[in-house]
N, C-alpha and C. Protein backbone atom coordinates (compact mmCIF):
# COMPACT_ATOMS: atom_id res chain seq x y z
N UNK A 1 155.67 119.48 77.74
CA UNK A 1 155.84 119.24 79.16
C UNK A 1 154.47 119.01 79.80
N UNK A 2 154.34 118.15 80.89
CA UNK A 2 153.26 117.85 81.28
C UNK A 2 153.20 118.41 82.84
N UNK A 3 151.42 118.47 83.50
CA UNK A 3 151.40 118.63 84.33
C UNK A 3 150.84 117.23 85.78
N UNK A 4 151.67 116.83 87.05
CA UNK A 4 151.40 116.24 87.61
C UNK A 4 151.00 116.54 88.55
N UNK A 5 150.20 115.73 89.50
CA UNK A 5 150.04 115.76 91.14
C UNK A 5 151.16 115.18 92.31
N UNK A 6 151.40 116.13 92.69
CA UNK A 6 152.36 115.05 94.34
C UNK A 6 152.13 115.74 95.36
N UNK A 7 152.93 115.66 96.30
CA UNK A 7 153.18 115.64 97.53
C UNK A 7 154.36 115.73 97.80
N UNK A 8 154.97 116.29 99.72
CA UNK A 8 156.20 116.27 99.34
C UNK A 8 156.71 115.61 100.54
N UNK A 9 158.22 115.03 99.90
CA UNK A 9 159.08 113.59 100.29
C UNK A 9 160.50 113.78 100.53
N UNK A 10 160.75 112.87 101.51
CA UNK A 10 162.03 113.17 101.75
C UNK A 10 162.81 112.48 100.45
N UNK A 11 164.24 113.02 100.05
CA UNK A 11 164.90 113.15 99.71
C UNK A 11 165.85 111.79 100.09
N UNK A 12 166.75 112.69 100.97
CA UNK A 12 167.35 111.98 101.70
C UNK A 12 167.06 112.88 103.30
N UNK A 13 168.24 112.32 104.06
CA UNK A 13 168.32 112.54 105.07
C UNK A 13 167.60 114.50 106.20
N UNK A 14 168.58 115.15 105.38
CA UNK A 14 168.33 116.74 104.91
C UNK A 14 167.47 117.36 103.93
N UNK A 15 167.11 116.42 103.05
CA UNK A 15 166.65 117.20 101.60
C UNK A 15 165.32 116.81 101.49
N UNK A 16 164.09 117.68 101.28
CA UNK A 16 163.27 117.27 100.59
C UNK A 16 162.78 117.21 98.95
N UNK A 17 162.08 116.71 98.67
CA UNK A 17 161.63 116.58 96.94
C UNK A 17 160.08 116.32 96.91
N UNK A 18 159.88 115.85 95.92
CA UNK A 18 158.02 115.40 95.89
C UNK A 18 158.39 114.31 95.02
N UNK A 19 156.90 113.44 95.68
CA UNK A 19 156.53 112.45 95.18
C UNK A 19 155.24 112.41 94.23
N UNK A 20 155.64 112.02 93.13
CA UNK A 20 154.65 112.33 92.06
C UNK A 20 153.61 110.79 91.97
N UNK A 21 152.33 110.71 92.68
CA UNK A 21 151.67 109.55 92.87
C UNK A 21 150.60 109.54 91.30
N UNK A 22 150.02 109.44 91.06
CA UNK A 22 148.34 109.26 90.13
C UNK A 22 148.62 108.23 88.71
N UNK A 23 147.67 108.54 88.17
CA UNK A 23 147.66 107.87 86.98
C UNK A 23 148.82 108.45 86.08
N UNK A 24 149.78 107.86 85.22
CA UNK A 24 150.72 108.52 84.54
C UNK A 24 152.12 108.54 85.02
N UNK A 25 152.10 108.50 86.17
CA UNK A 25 153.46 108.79 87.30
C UNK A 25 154.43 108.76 86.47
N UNK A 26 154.95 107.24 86.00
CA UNK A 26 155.96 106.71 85.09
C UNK A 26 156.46 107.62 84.23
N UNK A 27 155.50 108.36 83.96
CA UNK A 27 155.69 109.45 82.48
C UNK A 27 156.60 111.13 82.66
N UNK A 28 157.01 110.95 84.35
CA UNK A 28 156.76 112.31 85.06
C UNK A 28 158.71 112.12 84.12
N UNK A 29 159.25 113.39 83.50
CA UNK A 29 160.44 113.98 83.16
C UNK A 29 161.05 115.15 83.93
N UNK A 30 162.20 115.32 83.30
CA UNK A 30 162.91 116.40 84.15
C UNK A 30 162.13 117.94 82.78
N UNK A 31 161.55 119.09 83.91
CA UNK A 31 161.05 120.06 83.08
C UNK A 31 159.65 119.91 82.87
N UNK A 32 158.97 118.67 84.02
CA UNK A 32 157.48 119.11 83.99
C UNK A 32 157.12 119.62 85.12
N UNK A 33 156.22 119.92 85.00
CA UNK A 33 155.41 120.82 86.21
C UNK A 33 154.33 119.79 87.57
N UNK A 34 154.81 119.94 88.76
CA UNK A 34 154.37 119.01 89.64
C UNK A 34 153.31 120.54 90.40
N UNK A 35 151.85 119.98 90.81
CA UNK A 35 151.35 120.60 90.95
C UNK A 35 151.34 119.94 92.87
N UNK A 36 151.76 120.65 93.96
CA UNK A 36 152.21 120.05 95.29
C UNK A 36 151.46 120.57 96.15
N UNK A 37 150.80 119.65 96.72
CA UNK A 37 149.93 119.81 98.04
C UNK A 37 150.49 119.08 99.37
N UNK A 38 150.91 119.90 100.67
CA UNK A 38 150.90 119.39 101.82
C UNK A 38 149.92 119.07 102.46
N UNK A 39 149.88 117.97 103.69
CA UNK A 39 148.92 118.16 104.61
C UNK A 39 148.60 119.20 105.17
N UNK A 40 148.90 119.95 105.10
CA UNK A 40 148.75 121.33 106.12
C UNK A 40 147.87 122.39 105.07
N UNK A 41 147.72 121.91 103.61
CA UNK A 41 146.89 122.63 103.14
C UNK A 41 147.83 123.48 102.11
N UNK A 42 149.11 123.56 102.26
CA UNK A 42 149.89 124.71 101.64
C UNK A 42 149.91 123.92 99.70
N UNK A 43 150.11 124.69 98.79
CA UNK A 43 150.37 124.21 97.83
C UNK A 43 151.14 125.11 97.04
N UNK A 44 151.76 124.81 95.93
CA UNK A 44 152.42 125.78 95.27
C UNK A 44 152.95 124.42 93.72
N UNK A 45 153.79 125.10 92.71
CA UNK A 45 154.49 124.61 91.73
C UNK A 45 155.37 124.50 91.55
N UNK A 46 155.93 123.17 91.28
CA UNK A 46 157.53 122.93 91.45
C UNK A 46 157.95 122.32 90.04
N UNK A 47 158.80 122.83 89.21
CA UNK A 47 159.55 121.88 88.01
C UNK A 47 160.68 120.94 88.46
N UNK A 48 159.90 119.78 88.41
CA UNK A 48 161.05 118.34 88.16
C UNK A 48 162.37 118.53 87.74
N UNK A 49 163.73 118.45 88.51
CA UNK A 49 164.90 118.48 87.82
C UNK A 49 165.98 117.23 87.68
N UNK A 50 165.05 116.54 88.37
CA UNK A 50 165.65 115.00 88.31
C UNK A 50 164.49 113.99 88.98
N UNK A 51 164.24 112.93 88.04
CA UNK A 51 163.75 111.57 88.45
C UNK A 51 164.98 110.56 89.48
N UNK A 52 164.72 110.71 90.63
CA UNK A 52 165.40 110.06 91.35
C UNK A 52 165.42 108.82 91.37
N UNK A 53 164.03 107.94 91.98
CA UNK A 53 163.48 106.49 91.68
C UNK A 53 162.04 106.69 91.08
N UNK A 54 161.58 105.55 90.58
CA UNK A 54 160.28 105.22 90.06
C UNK A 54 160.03 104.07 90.97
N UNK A 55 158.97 104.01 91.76
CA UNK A 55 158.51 102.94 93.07
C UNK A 55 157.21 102.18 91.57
N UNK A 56 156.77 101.29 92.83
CA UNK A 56 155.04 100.90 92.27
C UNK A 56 153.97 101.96 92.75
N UNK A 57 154.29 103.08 93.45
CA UNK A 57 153.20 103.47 93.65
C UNK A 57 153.51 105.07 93.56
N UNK A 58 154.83 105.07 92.63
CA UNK A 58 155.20 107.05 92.72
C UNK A 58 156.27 107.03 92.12
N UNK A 59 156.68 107.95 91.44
CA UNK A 59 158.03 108.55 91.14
C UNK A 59 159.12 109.60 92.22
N UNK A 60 159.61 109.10 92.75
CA UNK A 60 160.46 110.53 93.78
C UNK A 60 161.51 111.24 92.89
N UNK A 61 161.05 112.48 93.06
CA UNK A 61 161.78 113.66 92.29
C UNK A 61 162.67 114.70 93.19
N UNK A 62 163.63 115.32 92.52
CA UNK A 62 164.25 116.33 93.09
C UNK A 62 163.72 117.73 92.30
N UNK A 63 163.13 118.82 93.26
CA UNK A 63 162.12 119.48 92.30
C UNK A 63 163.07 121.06 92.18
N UNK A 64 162.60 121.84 91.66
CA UNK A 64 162.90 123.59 91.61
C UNK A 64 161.30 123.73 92.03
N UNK A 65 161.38 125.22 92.75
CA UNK A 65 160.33 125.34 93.19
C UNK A 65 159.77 126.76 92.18
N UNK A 66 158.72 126.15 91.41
CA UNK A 66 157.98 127.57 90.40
C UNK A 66 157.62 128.56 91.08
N UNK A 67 156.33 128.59 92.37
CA UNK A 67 156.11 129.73 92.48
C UNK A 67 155.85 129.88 94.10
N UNK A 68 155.67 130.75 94.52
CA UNK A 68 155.33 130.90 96.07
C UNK A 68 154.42 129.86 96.59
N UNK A 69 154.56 129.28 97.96
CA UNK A 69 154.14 128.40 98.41
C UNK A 69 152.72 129.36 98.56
N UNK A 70 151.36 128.74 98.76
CA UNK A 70 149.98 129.36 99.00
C UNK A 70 149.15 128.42 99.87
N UNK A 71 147.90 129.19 100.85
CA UNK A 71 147.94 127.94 101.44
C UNK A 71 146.18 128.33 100.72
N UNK A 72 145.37 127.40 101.57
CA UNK A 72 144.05 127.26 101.06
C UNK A 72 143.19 128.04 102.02
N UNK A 73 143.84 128.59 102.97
CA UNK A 73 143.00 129.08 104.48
C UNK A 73 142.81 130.37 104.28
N UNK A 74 141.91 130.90 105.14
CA UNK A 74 141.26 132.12 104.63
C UNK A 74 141.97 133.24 104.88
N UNK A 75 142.67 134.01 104.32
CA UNK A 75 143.44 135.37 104.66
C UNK A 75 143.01 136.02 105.86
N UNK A 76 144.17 136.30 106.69
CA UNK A 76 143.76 137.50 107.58
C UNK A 76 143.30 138.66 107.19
N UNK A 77 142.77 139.42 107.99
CA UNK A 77 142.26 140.81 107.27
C UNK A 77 143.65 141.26 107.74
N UNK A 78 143.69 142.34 106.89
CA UNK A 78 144.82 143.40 106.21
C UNK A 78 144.64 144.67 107.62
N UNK A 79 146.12 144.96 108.18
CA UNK A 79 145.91 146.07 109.09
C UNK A 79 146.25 147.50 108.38
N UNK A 80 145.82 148.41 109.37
CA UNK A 80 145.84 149.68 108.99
C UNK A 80 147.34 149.95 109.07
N UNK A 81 148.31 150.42 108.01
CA UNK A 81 149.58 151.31 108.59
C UNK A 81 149.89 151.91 109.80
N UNK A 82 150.92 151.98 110.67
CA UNK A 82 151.09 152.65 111.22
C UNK A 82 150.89 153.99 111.43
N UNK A 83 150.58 154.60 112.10
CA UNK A 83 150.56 156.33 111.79
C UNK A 83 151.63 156.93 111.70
N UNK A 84 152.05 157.87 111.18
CA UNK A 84 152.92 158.68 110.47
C UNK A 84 153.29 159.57 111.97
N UNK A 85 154.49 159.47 112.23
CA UNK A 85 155.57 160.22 113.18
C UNK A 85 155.11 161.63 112.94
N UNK A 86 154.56 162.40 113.83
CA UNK A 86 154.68 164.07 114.16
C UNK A 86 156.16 163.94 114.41
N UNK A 87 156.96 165.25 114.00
CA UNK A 87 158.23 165.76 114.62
C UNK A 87 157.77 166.70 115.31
């Protein structure tokens, strides 16, 4: 199984998927690993579960999503717990 680059694409109307653009595209199967970056910076891993179309400039896929979306921006700092209830 291989690993690709995309982005992500509408589907249809309701649905989104990713578009698998770079060198290789053509090659993208159901059960590889799309490595997905938004504009907004967020990225995460999605396995291909269907090749929808193959364009000239991308493959559009219907994806499963591997792992938690992550973004690239710098973490908030972490707050202190609440304090603990006196009765």
């Amino acid at each position: 199984m291989a690993t690709f680059e995309g982005h992500p694409a509408h589907i249809d109307a309701k649905t989104w998927g990713v578009m698998v653009e770079g060198e290789g595209f053509e090659a993208v199967q159901p059960g590889d690993t799309v490595h997905v970056k938004s504009k907004g910076g967020k990225t995460w891993d999605a396995t291909v579960s269907v090749v929808l179309e193959l364009t000239p400039w991308g493959a559009r896929c219907k994806t499963r999503i591997g792992t938690a979306a992550t973004t690239t921006a710098t973490p908030a700092p972490a707050t202190a717990p609440a304090p603990a209830s006196v009765p």
